[in-house]
C-alpha atoms as a PDB file:
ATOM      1  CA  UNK A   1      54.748  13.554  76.335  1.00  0.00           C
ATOM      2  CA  UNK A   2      53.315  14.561  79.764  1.00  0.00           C
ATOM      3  CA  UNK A   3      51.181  17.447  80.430  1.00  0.00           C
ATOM      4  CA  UNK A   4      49.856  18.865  83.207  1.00  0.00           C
ATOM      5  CA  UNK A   5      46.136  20.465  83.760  1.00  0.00           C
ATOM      6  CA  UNK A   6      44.149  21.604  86.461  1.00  0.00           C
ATOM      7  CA  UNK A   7      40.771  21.563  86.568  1.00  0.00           C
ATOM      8  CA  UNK A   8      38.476  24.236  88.513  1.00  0.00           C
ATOM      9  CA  UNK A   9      35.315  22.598  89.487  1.00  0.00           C
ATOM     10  CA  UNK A  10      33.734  20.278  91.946  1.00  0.00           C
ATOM     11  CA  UNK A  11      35.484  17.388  93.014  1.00  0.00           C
ATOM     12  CA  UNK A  12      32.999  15.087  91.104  1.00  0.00           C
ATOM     13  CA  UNK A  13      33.776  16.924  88.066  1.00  0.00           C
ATOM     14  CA  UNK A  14      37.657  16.654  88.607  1.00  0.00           C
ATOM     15  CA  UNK A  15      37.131  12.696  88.318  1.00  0.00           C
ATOM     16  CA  UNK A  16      34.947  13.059  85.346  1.00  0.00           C
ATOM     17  CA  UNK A  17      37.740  14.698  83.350  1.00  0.00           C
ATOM     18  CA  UNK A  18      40.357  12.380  85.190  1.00  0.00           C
ATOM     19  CA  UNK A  19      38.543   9.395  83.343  1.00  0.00           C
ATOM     20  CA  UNK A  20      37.980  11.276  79.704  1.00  0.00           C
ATOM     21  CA  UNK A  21      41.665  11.504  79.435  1.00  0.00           C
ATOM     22  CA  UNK A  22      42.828   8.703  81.063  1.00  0.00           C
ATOM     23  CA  UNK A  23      44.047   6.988  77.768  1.00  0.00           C
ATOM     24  CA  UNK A  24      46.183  10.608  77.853  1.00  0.00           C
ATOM     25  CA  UNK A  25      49.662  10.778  79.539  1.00  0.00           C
ATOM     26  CA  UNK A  26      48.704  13.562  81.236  1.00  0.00           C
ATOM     27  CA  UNK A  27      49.203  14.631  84.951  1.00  0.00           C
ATOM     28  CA  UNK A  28      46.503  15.387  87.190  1.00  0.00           C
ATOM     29  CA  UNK A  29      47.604  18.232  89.256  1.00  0.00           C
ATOM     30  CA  UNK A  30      46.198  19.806  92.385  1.00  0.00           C
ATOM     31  CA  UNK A  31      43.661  23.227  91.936  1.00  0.00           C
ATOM     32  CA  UNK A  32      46.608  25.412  92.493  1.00  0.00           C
ATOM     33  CA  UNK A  33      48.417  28.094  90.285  1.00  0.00           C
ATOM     34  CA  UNK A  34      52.065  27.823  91.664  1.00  0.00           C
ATOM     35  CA  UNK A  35      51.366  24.008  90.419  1.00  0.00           C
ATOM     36  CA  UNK A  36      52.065  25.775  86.881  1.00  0.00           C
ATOM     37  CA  UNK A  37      49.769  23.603  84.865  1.00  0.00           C
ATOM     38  CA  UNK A  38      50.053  23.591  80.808  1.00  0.00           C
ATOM     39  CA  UNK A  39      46.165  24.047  80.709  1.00  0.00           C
ATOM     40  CA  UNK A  40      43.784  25.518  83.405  1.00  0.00           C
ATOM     41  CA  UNK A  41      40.421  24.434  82.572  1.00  0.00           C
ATOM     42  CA  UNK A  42      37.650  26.266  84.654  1.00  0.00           C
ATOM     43  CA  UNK A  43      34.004  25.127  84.961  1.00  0.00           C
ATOM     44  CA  UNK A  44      33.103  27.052  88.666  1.00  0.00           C
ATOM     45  CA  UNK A  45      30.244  29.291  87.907  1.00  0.00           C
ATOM     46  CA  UNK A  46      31.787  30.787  91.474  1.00  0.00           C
ATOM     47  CA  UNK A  47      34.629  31.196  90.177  1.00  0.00           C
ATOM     48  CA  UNK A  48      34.102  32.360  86.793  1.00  0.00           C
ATOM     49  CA  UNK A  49      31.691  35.001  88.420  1.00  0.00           C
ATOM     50  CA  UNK A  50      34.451  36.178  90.576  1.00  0.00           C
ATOM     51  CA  UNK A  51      36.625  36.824  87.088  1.00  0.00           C
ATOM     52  CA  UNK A  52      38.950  33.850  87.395  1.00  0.00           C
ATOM     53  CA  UNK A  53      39.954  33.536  83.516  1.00  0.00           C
ATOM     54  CA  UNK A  54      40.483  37.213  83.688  1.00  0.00           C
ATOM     55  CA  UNK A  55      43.113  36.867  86.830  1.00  0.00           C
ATOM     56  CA  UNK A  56      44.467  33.946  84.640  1.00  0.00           C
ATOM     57  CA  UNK A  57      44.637  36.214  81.313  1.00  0.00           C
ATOM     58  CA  UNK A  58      46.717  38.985  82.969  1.00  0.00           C
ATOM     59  CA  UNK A  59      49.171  35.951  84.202  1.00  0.00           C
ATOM     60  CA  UNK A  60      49.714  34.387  80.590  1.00  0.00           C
ATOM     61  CA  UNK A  61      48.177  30.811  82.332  1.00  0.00           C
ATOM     62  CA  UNK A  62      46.513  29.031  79.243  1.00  0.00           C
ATOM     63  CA  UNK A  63      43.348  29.259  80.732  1.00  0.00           C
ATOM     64  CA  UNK A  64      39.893  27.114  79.047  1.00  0.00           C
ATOM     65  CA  UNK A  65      36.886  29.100  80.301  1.00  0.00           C
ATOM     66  CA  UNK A  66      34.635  32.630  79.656  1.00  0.00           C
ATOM     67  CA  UNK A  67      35.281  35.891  80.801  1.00  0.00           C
ATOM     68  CA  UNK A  68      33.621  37.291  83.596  1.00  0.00           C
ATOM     69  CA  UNK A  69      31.747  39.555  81.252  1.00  0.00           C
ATOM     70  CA  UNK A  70      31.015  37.108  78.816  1.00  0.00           C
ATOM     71  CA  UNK A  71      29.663  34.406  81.682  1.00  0.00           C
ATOM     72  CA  UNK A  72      26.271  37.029  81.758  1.00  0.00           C
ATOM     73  CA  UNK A  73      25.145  35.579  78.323  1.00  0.00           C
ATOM     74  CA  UNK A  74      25.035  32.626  80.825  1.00  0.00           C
ATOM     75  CA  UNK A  75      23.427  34.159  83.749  1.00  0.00           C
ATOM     76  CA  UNK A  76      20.939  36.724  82.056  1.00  0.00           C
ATOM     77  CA  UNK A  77      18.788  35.530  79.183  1.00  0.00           C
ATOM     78  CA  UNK A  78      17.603  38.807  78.569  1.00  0.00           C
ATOM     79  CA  UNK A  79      21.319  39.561  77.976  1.00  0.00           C
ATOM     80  CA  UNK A  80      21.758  36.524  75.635  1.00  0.00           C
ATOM     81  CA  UNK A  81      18.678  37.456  73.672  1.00  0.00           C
ATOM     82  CA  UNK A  82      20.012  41.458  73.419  1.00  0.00           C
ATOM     83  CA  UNK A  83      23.649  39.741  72.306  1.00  0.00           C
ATOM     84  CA  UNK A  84      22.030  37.590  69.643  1.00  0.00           C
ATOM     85  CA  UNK A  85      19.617  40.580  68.410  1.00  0.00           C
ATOM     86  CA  UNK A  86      22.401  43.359  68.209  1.00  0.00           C
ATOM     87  CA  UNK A  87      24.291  41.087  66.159  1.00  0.00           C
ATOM     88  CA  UNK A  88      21.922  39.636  64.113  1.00  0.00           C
ATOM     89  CA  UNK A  89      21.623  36.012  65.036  1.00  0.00           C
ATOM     90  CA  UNK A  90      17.811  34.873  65.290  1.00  0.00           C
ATOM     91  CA  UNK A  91      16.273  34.515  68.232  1.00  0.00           C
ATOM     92  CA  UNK A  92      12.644  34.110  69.231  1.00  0.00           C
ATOM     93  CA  UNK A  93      10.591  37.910  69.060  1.00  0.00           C
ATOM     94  CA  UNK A  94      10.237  39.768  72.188  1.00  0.00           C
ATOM     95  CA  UNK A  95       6.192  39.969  73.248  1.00  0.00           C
ATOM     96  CA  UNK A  96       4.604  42.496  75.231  1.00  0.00           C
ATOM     97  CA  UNK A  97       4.258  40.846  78.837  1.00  0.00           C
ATOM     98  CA  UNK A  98       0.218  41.935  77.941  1.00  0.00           C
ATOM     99  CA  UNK A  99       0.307  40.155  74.360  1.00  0.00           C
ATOM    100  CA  UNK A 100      -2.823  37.995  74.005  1.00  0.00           C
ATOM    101  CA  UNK A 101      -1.571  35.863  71.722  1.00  0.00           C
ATOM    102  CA  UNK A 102      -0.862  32.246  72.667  1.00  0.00           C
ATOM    103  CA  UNK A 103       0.755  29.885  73.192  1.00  0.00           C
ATOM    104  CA  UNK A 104       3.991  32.157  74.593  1.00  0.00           C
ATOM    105  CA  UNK A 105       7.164  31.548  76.546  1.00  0.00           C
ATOM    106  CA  UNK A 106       7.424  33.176  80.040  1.00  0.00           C
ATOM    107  CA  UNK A 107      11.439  33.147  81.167  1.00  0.00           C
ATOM    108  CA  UNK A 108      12.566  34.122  84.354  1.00  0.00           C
ATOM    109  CA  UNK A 109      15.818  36.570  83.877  1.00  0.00           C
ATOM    110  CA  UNK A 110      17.931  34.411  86.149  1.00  0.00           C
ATOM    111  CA  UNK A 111      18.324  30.663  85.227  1.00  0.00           C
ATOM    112  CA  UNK A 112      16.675  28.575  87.844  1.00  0.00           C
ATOM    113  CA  UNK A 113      14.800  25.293  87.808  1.00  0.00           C
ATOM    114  CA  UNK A 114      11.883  25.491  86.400  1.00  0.00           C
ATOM    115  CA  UNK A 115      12.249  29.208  85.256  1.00  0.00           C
ATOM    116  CA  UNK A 116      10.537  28.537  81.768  1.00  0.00           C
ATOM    117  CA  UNK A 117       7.519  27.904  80.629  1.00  0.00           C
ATOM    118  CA  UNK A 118       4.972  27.545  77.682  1.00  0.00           C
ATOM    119  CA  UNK A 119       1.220  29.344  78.861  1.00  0.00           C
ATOM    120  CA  UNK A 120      -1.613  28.755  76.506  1.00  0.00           C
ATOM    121  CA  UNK A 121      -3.583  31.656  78.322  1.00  0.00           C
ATOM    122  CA  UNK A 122      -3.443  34.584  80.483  1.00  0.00           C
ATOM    123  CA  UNK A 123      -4.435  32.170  83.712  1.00  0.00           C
ATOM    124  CA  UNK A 124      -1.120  30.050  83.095  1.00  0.00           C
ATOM    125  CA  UNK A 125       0.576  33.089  82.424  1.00  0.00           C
ATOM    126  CA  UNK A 126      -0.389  34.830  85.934  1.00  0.00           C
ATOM    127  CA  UNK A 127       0.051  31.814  87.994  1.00  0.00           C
ATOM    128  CA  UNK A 128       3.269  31.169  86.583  1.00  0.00           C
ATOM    129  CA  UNK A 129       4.804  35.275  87.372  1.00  0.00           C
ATOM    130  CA  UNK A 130       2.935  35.174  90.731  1.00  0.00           C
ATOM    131  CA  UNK A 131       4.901  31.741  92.000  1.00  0.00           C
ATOM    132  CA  UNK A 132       7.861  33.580  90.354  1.00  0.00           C
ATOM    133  CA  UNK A 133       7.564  37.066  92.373  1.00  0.00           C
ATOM    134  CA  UNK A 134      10.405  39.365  92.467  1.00  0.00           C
ATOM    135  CA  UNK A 135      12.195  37.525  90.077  1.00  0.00           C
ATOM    136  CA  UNK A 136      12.346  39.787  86.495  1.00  0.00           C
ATOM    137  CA  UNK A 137      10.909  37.610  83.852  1.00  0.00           C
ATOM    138  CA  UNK A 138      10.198  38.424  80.087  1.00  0.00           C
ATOM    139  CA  UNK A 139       7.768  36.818  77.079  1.00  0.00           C
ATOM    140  CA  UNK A 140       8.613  35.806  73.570  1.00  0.00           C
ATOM    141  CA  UNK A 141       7.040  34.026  71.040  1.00  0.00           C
ATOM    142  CA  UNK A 142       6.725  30.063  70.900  1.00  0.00           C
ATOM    143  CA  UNK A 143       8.125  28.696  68.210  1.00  0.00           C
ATOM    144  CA  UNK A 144       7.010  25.442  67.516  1.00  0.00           C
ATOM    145  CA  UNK A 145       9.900  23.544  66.160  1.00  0.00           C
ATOM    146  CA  UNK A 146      13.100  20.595  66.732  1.00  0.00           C
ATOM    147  CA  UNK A 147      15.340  21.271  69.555  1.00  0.00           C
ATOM    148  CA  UNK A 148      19.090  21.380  69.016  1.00  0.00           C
ATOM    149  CA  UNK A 149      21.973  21.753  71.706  1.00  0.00           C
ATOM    150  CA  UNK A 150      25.584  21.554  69.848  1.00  0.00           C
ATOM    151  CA  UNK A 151      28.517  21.261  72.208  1.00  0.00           C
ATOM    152  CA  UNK A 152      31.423  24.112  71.024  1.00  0.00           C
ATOM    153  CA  UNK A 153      34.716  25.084  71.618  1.00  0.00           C
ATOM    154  CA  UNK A 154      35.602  28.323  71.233  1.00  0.00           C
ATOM    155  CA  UNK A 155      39.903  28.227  70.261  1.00  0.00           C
ATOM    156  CA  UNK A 156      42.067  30.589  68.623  1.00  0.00           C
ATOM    157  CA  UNK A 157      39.501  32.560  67.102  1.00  0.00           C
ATOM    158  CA  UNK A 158      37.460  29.755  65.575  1.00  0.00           C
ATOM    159  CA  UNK A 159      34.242  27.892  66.785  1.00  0.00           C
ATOM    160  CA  UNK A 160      34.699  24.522  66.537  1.00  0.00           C
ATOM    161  CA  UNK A 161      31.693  22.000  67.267  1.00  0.00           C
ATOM    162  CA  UNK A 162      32.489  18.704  68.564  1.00  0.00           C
ATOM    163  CA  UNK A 163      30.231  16.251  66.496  1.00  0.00           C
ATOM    164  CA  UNK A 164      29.831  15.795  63.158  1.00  0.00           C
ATOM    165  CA  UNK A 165      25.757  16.891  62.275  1.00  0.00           C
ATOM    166  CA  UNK A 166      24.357  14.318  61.445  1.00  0.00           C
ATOM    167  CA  UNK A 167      25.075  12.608  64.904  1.00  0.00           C
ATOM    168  CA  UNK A 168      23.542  15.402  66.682  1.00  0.00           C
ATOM    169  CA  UNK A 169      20.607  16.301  64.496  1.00  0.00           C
ATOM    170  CA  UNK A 170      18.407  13.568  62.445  1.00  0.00           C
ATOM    171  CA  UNK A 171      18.127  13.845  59.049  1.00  0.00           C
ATOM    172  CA  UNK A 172      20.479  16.721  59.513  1.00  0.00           C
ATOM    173  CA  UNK A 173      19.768  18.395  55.654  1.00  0.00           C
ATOM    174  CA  UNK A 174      22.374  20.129  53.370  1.00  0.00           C
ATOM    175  CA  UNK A 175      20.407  22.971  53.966  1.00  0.00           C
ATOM    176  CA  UNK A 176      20.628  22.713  57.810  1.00  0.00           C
ATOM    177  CA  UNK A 177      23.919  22.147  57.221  1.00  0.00           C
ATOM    178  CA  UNK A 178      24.480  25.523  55.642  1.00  0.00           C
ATOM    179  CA  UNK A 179      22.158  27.076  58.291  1.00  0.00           C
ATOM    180  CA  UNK A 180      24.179  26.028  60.868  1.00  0.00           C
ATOM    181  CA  UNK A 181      27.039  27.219  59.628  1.00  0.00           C
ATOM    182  CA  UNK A 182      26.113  30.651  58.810  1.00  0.00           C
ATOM    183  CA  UNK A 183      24.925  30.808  62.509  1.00  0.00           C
ATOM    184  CA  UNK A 184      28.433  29.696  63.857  1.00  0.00           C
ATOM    185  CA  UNK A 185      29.777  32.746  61.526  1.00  0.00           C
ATOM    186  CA  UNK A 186      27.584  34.831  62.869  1.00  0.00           C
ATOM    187  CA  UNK A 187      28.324  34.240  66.625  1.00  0.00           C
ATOM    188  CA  UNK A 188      32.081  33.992  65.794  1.00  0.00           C
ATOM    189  CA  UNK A 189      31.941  37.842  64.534  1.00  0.00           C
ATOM    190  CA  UNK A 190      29.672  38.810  67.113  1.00  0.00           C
ATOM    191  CA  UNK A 191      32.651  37.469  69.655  1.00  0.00           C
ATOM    192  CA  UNK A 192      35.407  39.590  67.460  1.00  0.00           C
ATOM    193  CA  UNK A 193      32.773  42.771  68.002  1.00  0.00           C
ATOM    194  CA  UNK A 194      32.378  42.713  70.944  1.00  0.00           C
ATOM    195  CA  UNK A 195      35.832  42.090  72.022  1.00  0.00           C
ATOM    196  CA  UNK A 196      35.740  38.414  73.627  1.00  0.00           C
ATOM    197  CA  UNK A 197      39.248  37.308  74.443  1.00  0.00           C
ATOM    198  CA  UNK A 198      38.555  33.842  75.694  1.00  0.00           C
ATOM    199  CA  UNK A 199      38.387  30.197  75.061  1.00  0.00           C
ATOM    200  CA  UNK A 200      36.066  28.120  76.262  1.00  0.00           C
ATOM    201  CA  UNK A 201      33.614  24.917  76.208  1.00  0.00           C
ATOM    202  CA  UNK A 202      29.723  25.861  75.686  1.00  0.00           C
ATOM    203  CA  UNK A 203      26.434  24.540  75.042  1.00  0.00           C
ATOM    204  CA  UNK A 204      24.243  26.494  72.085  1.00  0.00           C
ATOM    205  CA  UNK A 205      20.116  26.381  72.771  1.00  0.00           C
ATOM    206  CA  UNK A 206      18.673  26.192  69.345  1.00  0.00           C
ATOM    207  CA  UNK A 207      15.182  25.707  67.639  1.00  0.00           C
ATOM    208  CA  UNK A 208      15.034  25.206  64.236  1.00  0.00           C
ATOM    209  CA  UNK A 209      11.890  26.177  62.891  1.00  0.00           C
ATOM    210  CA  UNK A 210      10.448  27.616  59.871  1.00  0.00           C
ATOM    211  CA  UNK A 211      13.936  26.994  58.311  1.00  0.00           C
ATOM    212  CA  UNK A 212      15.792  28.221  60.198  1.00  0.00           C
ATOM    213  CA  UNK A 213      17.739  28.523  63.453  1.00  0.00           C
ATOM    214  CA  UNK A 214      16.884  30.255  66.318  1.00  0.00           C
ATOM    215  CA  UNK A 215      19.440  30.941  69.298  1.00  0.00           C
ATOM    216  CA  UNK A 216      17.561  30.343  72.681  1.00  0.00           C
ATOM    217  CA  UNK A 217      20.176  30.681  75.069  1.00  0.00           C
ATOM    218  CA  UNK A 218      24.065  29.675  75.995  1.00  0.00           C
ATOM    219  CA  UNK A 219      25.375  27.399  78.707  1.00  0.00           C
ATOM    220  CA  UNK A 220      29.302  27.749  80.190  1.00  0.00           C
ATOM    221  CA  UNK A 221      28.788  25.810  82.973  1.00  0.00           C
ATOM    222  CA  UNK A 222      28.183  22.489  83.490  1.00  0.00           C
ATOM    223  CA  UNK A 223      27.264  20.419  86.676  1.00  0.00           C
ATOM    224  CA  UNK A 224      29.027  16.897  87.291  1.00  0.00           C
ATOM    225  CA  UNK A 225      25.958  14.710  85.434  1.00  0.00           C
ATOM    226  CA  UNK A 226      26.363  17.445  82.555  1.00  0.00           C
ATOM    227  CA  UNK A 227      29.703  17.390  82.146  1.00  0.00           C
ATOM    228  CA  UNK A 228      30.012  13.480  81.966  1.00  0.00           C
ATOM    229  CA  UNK A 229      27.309  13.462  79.237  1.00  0.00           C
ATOM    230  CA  UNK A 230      29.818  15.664  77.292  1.00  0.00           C
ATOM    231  CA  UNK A 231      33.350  13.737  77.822  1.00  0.00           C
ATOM    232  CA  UNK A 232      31.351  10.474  77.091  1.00  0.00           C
ATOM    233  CA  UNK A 233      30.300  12.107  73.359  1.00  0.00           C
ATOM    234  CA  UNK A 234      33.735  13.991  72.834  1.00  0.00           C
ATOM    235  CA  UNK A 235      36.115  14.831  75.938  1.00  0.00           C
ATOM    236  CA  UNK A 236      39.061  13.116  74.178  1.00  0.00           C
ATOM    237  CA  UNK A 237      38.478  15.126  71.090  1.00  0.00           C
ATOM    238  CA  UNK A 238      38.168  18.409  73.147  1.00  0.00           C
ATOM    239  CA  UNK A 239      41.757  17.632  75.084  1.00  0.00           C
ATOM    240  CA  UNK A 240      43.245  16.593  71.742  1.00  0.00           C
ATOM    241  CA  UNK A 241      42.108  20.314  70.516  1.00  0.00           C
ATOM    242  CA  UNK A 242      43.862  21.562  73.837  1.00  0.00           C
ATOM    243  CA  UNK A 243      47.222  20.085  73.752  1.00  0.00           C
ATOM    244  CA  UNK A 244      47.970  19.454  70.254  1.00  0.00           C
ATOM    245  CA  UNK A 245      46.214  22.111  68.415  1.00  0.00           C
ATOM    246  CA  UNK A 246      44.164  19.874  65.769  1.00  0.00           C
ATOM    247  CA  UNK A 247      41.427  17.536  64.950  1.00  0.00           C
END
């Protein structure tokens, strides 16, 4: 059995996925709609910006990527942090940008390099904002604690992560087991809520600390040395999930 996908991305990216299935009898197509690929997988933060899975959506194209509206959970972390607290998923507390208390986080809004940092004092704190200017920025607790990223895939209403727990997390515990599956609940409904209509791969940010998990941020996008990282720890299970609907 042949398929066909296309993959919207950056060239390096398009051979990246050309190698995770190549044990896969599937074509490789050109970026191009009126190619009338089984799968459209899209990874352009350009592109998903400019509402490409929506375009897709109103088509009927089986299209693997977020929403437009969805990508800002992405793009703003203030946004992410509002999404996780309205829904109630953890997430580090909000701090007065005057709290005294340290250490702290300072983020930037906008995900840049370097647009994050731990300050142990109102000096760190100042230098950090003022190389920053006229970027919006926000401060929230530190929570001192392991750092978890779980790969996901959003399909058919479920959230399905890629590797089993203990592979991604040492001594991964029953009761971080259960932890992390509440949180996956959690997030799921918060999708259904808030009316997301999309499939797609993504990166969680978690800290577990204090016993329990705390959402720091999502990632939809992934750049070429990213995205090899994930088809080398579970690419051919994530096209599996794509064409054939199962583990």
């Amino acid at each position: 059995m042949s398929l066909k996908y296309c993959v919207i991305a950056e060239n390096p990216v398009q051979k990246i996925i050309s190698s995770a299935v190549a044990d896969y009898a599937f074509d490789a197509v050109e970026v191009a709609l009126e190619n009338n690929p089984d799968v459209i997988l899209c990874l352009d933060r350009n592109e998903l910006s400019a509402g490409f899975v929506d375009l897709c959506k109103q088509h009927d194209f089986n299209c693997i990527g977020v929403t437009k509206n969805f990508l800002r959970l992405e793009t703003s972390r203030f946004c992410a942090k509002m999404f996780a607290a309205n829904n109630g998923i953890l997430c580090p507390r909000l701090l007065p940008i005057e709290c005294p208390d340290y250490p702290q986080v300072v983020k930037l809004d906008e995900r840049l390099d370097n647009s994050v940092k731990v300050v142990l004092n109102d000096a760190e704190k100042k230098s950090f904002t003022t190389e920053n200017a006229g970027h919006k920025y926000f401060v929230e607790e530190f929570l001192d604690g392991e750092i978890f990223s779980p790969i996901l895939f959003r399909y058919r209403g479920k959230l399905i992560p890629f590797e089993n727990y203990s592979d991604l997390f040492d001594n991964f515990t029953p009761q971080k087991s259960e932890k992390f599956k509440l949180l996956l609940q959690k997030l799921e409904s918060a999708f259904v809520a808030e009316n997301a209509e999309f499939s797609a791969i993504f990166a969680l940010n978690l800290i577990w600390s204090q016993k329990e998990f705390y959402l720091a941020g999502f990632k939809f996008t992934f750049k070429p040395e990213e995205l090899k990282e994930f088809t080398d720890r579970c690419g051919k299970e994530f096209f599996r999930l794509i064409f054939y609907g199962d583990r």
